[in-house]
N, C-alpha and C. Protein backbone atom coordinates (compact mmCIF):
# COMPACT_ATOMS: atom_id res chain seq x y z
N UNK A 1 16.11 204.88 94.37
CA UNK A 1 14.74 205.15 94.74
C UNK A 1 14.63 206.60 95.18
N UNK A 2 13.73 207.55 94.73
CA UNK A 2 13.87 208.74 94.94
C UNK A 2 12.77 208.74 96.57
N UNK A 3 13.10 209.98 96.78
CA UNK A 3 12.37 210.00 98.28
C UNK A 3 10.89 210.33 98.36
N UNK A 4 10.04 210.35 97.33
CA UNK A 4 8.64 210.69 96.85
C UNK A 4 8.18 208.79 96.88
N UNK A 5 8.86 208.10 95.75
CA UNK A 5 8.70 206.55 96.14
C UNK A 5 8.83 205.96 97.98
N UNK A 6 9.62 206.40 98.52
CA UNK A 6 10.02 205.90 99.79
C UNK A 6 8.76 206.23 100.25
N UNK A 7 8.51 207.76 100.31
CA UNK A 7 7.36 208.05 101.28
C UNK A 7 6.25 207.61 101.09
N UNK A 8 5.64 207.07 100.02
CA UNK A 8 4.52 207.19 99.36
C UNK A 8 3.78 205.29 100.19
N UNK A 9 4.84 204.23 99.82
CA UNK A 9 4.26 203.62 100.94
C UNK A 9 4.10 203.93 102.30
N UNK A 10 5.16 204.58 102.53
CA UNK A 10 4.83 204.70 104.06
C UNK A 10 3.56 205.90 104.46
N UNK A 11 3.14 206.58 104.08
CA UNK A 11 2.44 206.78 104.14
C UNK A 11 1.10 206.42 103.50
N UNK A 12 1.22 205.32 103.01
CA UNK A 12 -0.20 204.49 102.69
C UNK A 12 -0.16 203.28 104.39
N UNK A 13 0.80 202.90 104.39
CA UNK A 13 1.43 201.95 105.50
C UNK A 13 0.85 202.53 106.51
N UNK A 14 1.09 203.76 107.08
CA UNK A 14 0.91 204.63 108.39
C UNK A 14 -0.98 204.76 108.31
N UNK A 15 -1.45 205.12 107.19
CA UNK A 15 -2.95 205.02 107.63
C UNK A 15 -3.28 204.09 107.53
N UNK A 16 -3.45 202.86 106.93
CA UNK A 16 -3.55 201.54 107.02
C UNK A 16 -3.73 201.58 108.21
N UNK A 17 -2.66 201.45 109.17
CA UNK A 17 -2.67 201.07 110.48
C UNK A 17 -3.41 202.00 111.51
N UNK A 18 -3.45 203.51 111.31
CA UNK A 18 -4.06 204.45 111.63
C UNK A 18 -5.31 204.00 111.72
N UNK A 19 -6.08 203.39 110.85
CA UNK A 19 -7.33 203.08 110.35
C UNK A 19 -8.10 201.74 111.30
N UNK A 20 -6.68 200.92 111.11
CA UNK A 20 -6.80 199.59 111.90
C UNK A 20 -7.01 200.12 113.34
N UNK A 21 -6.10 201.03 114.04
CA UNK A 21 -6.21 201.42 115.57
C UNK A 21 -7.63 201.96 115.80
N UNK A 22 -8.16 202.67 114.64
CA UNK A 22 -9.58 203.63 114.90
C UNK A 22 -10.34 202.75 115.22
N UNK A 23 -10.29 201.50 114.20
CA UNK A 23 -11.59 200.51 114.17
C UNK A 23 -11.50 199.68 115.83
N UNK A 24 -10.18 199.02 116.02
CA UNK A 24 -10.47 198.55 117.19
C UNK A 24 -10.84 199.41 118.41
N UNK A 25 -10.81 200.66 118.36
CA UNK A 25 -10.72 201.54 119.73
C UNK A 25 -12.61 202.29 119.66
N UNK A 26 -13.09 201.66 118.47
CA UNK A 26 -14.33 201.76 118.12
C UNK A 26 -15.63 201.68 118.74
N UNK A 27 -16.36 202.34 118.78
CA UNK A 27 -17.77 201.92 120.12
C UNK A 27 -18.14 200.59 119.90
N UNK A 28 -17.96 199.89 120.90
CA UNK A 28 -18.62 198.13 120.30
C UNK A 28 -19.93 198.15 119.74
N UNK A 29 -20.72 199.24 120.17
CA UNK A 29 -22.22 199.52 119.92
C UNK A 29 -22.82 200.57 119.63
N UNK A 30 -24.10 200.55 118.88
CA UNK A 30 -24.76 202.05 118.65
C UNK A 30 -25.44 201.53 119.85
N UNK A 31 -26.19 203.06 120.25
CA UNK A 31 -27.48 203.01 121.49
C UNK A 31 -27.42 204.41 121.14
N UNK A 32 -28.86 203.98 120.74
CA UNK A 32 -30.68 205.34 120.66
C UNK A 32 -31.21 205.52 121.17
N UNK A 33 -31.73 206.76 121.56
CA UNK A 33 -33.19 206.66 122.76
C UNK A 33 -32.86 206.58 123.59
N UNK A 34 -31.66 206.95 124.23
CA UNK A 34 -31.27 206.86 125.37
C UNK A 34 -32.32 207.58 126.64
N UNK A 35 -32.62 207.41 127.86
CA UNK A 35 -32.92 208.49 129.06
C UNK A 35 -32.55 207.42 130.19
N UNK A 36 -33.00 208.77 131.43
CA UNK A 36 -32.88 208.40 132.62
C UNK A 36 -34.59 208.97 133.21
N UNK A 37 -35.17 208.14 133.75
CA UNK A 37 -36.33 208.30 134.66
C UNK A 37 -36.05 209.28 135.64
N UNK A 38 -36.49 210.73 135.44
CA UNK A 38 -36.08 211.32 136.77
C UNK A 38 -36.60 211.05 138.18
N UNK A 39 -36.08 211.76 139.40
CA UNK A 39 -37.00 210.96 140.40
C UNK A 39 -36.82 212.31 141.29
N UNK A 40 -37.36 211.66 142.46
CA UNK A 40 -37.59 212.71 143.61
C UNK A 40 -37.17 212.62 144.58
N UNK A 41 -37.10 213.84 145.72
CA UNK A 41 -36.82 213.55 146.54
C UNK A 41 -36.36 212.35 147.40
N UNK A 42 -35.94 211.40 148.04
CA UNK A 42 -36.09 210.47 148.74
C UNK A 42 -36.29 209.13 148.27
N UNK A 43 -36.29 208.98 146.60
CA UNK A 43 -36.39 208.01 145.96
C UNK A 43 -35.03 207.40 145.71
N UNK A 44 -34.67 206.18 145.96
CA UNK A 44 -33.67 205.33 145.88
C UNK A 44 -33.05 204.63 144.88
N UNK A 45 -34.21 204.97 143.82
CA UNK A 45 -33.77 203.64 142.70
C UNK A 45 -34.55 204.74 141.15
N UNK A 46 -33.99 204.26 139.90
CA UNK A 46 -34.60 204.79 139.04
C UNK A 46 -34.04 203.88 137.74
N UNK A 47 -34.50 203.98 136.54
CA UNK A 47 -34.33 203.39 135.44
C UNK A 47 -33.69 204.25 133.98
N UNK A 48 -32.82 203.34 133.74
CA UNK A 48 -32.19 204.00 132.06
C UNK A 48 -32.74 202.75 131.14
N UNK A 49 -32.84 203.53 130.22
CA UNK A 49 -33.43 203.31 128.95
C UNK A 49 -32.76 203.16 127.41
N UNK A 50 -32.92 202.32 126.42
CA UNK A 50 -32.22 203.15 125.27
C UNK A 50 -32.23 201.50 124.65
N UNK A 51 -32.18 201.53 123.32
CA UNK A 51 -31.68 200.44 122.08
C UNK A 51 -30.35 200.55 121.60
N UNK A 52 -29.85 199.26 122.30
CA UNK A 52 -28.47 199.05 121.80
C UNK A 52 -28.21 197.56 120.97
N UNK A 53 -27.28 198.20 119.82
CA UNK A 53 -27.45 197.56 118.46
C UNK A 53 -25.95 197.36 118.15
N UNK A 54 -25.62 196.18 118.32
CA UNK A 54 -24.17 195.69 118.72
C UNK A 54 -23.63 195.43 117.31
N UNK A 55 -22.59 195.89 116.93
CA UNK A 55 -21.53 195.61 115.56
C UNK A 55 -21.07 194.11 115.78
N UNK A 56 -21.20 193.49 116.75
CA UNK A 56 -20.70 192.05 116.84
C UNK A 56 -21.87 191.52 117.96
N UNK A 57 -21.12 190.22 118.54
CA UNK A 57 -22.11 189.66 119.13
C UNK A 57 -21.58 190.21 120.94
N UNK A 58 -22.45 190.36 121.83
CA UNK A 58 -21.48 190.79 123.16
C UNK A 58 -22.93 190.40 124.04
N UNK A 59 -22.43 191.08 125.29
CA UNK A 59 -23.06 190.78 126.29
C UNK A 59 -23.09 192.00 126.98
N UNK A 60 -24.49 192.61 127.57
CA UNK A 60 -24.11 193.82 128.25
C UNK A 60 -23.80 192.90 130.06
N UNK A 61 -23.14 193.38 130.32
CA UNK A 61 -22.52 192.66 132.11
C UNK A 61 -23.26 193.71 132.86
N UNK A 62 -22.73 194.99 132.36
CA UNK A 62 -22.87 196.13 133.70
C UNK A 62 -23.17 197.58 133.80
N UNK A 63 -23.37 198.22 134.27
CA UNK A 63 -23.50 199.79 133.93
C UNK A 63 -22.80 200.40 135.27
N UNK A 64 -22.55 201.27 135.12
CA UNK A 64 -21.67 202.27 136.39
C UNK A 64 -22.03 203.57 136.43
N UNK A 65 -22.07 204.43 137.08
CA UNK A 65 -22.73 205.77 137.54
C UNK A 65 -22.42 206.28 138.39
N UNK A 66 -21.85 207.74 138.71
CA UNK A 66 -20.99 208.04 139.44
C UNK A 66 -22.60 208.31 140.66
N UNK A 67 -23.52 208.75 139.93
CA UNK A 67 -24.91 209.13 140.35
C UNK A 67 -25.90 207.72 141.29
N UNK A 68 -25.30 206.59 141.36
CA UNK A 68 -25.79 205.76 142.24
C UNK A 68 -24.91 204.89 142.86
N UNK A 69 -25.19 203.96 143.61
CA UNK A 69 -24.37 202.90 144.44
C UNK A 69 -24.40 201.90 144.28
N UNK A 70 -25.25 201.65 142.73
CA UNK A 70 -24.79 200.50 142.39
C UNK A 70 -25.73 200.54 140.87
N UNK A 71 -25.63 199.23 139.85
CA UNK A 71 -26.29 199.53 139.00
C UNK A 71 -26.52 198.25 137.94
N UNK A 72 -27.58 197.69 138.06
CA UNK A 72 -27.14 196.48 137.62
C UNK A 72 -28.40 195.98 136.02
N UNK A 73 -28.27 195.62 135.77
CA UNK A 73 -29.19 195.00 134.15
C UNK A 73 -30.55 194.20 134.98
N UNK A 74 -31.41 194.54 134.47
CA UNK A 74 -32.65 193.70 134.76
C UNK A 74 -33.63 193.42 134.08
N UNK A 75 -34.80 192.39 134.29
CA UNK A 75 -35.78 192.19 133.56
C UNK A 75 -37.10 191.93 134.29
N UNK A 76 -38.02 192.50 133.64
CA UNK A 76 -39.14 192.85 134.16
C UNK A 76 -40.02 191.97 133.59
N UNK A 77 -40.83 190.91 133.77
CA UNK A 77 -41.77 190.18 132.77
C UNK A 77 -42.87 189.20 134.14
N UNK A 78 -43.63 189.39 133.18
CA UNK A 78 -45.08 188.25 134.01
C UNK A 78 -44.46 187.11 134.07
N UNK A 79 -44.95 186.06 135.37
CA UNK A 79 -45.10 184.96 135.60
C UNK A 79 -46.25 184.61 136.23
N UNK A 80 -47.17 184.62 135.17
CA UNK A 80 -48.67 183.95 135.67
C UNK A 80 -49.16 185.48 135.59
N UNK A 81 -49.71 185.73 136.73
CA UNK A 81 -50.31 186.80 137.06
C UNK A 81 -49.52 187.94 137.85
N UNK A 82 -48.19 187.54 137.95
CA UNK A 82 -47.81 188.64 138.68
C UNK A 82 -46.37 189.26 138.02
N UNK A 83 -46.07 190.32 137.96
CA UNK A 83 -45.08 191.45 137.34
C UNK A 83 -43.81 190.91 138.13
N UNK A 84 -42.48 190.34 137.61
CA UNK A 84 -41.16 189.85 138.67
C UNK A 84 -40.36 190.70 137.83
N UNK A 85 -39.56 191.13 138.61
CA UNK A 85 -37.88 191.90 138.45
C UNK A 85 -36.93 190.67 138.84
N UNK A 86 -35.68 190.90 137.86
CA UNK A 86 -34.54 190.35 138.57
C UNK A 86 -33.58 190.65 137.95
N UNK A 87 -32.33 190.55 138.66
CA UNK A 87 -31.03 191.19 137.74
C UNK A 87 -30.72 190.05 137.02
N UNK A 88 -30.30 190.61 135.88
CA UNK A 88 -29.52 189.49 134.85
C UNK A 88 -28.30 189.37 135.45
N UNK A 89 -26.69 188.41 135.13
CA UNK A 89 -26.19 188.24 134.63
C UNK A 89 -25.46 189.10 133.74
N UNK A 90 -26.17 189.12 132.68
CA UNK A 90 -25.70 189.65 131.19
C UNK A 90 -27.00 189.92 130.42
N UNK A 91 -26.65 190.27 129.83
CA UNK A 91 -27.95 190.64 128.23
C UNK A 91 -26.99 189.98 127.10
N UNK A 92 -28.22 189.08 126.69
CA UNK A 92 -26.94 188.92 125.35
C UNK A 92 -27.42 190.07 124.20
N UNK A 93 -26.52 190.70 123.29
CA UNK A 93 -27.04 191.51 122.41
C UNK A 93 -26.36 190.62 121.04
N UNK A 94 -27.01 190.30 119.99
CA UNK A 94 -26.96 189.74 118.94
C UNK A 94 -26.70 190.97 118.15
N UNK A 95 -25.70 190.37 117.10
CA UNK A 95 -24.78 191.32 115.73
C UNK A 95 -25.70 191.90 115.04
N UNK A 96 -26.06 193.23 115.27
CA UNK A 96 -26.80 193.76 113.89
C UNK A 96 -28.35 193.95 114.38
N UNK A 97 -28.96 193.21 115.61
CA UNK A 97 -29.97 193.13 115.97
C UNK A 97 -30.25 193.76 117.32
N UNK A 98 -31.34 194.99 117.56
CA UNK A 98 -31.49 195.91 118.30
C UNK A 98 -32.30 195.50 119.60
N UNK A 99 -31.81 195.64 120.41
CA UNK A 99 -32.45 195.11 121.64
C UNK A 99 -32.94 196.60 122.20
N UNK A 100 -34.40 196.47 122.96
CA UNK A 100 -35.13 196.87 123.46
C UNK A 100 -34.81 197.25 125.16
N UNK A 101 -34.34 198.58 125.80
CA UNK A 101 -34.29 198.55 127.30
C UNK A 101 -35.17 199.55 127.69
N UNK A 102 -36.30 199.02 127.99
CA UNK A 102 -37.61 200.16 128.20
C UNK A 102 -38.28 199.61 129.59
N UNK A 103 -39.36 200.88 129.85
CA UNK A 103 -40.13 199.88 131.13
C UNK A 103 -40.97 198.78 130.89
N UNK A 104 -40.89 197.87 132.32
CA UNK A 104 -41.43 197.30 132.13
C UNK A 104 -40.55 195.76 131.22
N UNK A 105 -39.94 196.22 130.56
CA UNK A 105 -38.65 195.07 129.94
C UNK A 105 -37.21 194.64 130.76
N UNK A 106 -36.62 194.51 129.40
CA UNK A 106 -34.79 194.77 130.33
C UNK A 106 -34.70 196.33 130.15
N UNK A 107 -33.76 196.40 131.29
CA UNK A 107 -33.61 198.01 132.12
C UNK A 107 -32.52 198.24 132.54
N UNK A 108 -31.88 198.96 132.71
CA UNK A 108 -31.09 199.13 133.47
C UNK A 108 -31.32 199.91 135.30
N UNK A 109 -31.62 199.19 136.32
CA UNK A 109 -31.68 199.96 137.21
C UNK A 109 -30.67 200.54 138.08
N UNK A 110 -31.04 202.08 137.84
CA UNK A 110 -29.84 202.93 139.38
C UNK A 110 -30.67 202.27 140.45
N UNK A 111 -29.75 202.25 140.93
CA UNK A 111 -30.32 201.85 143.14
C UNK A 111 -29.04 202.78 143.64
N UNK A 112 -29.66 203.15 145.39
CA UNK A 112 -28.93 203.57 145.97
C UNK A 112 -28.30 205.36 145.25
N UNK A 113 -29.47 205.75 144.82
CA UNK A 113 -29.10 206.84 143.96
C UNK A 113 -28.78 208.12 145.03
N UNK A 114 -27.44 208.75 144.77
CA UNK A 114 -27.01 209.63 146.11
C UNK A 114 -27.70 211.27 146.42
N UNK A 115 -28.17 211.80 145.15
CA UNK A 115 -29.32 212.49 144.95
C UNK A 115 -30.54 212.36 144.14
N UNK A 116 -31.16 213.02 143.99
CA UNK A 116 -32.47 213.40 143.20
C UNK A 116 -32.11 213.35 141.73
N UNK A 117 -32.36 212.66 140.79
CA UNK A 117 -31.81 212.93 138.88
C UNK A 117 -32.84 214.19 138.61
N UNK A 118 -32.28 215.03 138.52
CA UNK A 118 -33.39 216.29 137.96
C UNK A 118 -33.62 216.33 136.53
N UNK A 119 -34.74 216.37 135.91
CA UNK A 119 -35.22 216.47 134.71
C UNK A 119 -34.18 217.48 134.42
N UNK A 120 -34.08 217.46 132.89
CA UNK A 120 -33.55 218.16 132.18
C UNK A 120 -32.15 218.43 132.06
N UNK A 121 -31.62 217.49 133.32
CA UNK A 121 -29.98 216.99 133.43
C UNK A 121 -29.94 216.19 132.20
N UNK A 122 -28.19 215.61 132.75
CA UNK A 122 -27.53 214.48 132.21
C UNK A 122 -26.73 213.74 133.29
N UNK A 123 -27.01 212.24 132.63
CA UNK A 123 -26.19 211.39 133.51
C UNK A 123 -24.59 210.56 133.61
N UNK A 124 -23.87 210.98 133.55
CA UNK A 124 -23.10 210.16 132.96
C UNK A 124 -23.15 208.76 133.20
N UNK A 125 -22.84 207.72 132.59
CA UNK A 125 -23.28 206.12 132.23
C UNK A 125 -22.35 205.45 131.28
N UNK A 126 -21.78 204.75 132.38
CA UNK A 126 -21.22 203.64 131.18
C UNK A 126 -21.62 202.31 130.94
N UNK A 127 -21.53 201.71 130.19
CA UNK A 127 -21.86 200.18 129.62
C UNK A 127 -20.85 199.54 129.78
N UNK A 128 -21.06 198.12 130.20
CA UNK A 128 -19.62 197.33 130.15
C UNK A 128 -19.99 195.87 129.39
N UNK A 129 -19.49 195.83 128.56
CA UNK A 129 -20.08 194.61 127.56
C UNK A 129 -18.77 193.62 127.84
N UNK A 130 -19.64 192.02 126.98
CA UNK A 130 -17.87 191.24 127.09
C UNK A 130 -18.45 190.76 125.75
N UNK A 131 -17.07 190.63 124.55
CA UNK A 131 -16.93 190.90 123.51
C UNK A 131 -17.08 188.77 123.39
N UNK A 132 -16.89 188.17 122.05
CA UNK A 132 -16.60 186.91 121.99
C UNK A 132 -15.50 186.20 122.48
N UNK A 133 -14.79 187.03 122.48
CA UNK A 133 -13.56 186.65 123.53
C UNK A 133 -13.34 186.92 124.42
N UNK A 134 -13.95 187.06 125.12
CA UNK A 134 -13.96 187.25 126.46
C UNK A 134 -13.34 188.65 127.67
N UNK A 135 -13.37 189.51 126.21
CA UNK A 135 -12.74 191.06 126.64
C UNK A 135 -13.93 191.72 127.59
N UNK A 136 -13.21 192.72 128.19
CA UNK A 136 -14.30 193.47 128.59
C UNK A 136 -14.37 194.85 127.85
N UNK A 137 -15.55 195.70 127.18
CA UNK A 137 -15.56 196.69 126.51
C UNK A 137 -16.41 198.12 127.14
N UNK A 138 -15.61 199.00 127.32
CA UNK A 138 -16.52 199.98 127.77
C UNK A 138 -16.84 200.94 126.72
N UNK A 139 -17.86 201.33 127.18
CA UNK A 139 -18.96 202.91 126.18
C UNK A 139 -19.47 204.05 127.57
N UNK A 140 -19.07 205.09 127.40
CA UNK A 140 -19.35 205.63 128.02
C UNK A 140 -20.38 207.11 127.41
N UNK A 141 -21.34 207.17 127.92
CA UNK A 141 -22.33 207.81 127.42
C UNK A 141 -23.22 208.91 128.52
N UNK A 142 -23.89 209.85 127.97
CA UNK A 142 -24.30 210.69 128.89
C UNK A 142 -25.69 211.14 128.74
N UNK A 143 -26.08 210.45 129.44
CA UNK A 143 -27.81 210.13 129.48
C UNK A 143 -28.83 211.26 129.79
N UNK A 144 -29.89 211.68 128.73
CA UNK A 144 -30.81 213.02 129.50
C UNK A 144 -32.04 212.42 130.82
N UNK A 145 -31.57 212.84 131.47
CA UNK A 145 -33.17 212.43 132.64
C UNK A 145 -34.05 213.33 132.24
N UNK A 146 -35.03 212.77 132.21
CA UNK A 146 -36.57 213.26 131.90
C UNK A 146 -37.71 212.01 132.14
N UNK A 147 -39.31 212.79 132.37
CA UNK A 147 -40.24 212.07 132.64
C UNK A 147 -40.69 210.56 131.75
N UNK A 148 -40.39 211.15 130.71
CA UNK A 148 -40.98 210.13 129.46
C UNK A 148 -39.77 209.91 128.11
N UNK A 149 -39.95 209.31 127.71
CA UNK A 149 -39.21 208.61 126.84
C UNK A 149 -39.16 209.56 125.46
N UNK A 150 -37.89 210.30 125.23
CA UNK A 150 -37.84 211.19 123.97
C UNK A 150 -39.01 210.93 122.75
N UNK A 151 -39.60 211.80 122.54
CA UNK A 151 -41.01 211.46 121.87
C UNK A 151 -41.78 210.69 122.09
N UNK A 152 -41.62 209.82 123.10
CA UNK A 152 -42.98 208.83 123.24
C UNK A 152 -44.23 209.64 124.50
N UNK A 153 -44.82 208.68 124.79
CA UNK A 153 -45.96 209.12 125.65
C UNK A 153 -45.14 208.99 127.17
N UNK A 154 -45.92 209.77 128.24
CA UNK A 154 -45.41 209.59 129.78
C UNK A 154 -45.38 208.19 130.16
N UNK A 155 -44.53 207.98 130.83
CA UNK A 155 -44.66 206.51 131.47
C UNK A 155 -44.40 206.73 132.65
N UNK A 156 -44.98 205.73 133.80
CA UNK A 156 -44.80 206.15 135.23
C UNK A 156 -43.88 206.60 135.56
N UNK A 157 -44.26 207.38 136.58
CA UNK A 157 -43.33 208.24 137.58
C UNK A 157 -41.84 207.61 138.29
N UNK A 158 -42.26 206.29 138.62
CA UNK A 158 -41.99 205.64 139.70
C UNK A 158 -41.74 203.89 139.50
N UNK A 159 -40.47 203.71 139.51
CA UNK A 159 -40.11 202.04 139.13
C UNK A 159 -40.28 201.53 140.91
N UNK A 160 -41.06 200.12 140.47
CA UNK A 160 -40.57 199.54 141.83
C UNK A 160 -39.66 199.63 142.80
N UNK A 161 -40.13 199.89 143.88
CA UNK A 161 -38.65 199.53 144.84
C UNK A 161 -38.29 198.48 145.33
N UNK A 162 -37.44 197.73 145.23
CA UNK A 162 -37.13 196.40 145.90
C UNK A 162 -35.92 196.72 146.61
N UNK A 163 -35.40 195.57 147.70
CA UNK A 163 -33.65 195.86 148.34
C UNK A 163 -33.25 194.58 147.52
N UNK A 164 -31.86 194.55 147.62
CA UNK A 164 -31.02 193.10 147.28
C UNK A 164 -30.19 193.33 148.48
């Protein structure tokens, strides 16, 4: 066997697997549209935003931020006549199908935020999803704060404040 044959699998062999490591070490998810609600002075709490569109089926669990003291998934919807917040759990995000985190919907809220998010920053933000098996998956991403939603219209200033 000359040494051109020897190499020639192994180097089909070596990216093969090369290829295999890329895919698993892979973002579990796209997410578009990302922002952060900037805020002000003395304000405690603020909201991230963005459509995340899962390659499989997962669950968002959590978000982390070096920029608040805590940070948890929520949903915003009428009961009867009146506007309720509450933290999820999880989000489930379905394979292939784009879920919506805007105001007023599911959100992600900062609380306990240690300064002011100044427009025209970035946030750093991670996602923590759990995969079908019960992995945990992180994405770490870096969010623009601003007033309004990348091309859309202004949306309030100011998310509810609640304590937990």
């Amino acid at each position: 066997m000359t040494m051109q044959r020897f190499t020639t699998p192994l180097l089909l062999a070596a990216t093969l697997l090369a290829g295999n490591a890329y895919a698993q070490g892979a973002a579990p998810a796209a997410v578009d549209g990302a922002w952060v609600r900037a805020s002000v002075q003395g304000q405690k709490s603020s909201g991230a935003f963005m459509r995340i569109t899962a390659s499989e089926p997962l669950q968002l669990l959590r978000a982390e931020t070096p920029a608040a003291g805590h940070a948890e998934v929520h949903e915003m919807k009428m009961d009867g006549n009146v506007m309720k917040m509450r933290a999820l759990p999880e989000l489930d995000l379905p394979a292939g199908k784009a879920v919506e985190l805007k105001p007023g919907g599911y959100h992600i809220m900062l609380m306990d935020l240690k300064a002011p998010l100044a427009k025209d920053t970035q946030l750093p933000l991670t996602l923590v999803f759990k995969d079908a098996k019960g992995d945990e998956r992180r994405m770490e991403l870096q969010l623009p704060v601003a007033t309004m939603a990348p091309g859309g219209p202004a949306a309030p200033m100011a998310m509810p404040m609640h304590k937990h």
